[in-house]
Protein backbone atom coordinates (compact mmCIF):
# COMPACT_ATOMS: atom_id res chain seq x y z
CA UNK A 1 231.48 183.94 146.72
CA UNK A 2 231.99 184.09 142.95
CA UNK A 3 234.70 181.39 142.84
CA UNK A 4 232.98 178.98 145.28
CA UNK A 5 229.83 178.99 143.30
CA UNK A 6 231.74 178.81 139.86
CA UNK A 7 233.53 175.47 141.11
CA UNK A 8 230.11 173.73 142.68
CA UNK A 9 228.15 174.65 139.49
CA UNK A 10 231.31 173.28 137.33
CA UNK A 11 231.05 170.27 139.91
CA UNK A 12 227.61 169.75 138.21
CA UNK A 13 225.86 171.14 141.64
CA UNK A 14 222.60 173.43 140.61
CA UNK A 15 222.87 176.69 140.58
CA UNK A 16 220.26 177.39 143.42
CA UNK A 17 221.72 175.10 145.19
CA UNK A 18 225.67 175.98 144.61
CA UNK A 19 224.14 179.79 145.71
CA UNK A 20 223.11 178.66 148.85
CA UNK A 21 226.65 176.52 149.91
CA UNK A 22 227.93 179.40 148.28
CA UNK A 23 226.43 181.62 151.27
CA UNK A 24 226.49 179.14 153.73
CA UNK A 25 230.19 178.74 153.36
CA UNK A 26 230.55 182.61 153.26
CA UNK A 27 228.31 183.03 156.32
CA UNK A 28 230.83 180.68 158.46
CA UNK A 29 233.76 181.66 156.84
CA UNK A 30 232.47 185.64 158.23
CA UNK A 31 231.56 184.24 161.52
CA UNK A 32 235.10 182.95 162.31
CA UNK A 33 236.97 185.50 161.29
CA UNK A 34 234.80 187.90 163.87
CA UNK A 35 235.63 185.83 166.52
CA UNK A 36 238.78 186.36 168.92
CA UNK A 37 241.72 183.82 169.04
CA UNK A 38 240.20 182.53 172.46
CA UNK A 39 236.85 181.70 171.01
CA UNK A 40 238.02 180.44 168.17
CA UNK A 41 240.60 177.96 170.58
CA UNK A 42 237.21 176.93 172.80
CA UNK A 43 235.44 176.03 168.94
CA UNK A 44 239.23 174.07 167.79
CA UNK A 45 239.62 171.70 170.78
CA UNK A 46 236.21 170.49 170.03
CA UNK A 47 236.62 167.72 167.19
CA UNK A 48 233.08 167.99 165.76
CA UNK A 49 233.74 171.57 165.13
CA UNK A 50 236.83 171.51 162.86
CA UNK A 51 235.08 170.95 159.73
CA UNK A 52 233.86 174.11 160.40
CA UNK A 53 237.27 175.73 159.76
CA UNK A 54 238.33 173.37 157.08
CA UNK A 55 235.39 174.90 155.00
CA UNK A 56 236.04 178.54 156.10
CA UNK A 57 239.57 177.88 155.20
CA UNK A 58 239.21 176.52 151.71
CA UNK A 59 235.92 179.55 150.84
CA UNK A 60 238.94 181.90 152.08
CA UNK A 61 241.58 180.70 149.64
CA UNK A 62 239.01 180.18 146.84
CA UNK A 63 237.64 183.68 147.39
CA UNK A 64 241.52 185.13 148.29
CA UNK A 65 240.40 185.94 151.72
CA UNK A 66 241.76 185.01 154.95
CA UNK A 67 242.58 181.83 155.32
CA UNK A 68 244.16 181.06 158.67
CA UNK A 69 241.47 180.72 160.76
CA UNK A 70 242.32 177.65 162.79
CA UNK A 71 244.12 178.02 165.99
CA UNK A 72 245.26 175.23 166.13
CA UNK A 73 247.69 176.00 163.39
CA UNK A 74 249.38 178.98 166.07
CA UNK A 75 252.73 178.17 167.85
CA UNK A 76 251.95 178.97 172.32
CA UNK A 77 254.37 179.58 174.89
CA UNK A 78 253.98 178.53 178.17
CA UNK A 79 250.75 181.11 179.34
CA UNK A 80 248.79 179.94 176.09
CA UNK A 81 249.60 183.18 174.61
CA UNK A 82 250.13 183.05 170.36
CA UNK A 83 253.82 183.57 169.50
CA UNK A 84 253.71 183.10 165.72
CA UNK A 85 251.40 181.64 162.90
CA UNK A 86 253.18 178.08 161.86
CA UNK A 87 252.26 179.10 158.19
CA UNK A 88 254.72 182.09 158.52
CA UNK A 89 258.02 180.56 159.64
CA UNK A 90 259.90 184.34 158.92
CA UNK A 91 256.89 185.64 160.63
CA UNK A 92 258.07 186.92 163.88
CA UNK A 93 255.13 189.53 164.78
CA UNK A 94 253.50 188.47 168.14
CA UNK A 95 249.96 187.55 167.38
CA UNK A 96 246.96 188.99 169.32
């Protein structure tokens, strides 16, 4: 959370108050990457809900955490079942 609070407070955000988006952002970022891909699907399709991974995404990358939380960023075959991660074209591994 080091980074994330570094870049708010440089933003000219207080401290207290770049601690607690600091957590915040942490706390979601955590959340999403305990759920499975099929919760995770069930919170994409919903529009209202994908700033949620566009700020676990960016505290992951700040932080150099995951950052490929989004499903909707997977490749499906026919059943719905993940093939490969678009973000790793030479990734060939079949995804749980």
């Amino acid at each position: 959370m080091r980074n994330v609070k570094e870049t708010l407070k440089a933003a000219g955000i207080p401290s207290d108050a770049a601690i607690d988006l600091g957590i915040a952002m942490d706390n979601i970022h955590k959340t999403l990457c305990r759920l499975d891909m099929q919760n995770r699907m069930a919170l994409a399709i919903e529009p209202s809900f994908q700033p949620l991974f566009t700020i676990a995404e960016e505290f992951g990358r700040a932080e150099g955490l995951n950052a490929e939380l989004n499903p909707q960023s997977y490749v499906h075959d026919k059943t719905n079942k993940i093939v490969k991660h678009v973000f790793h074209s030479n990734d060939n591994a079949i995804a749980e």
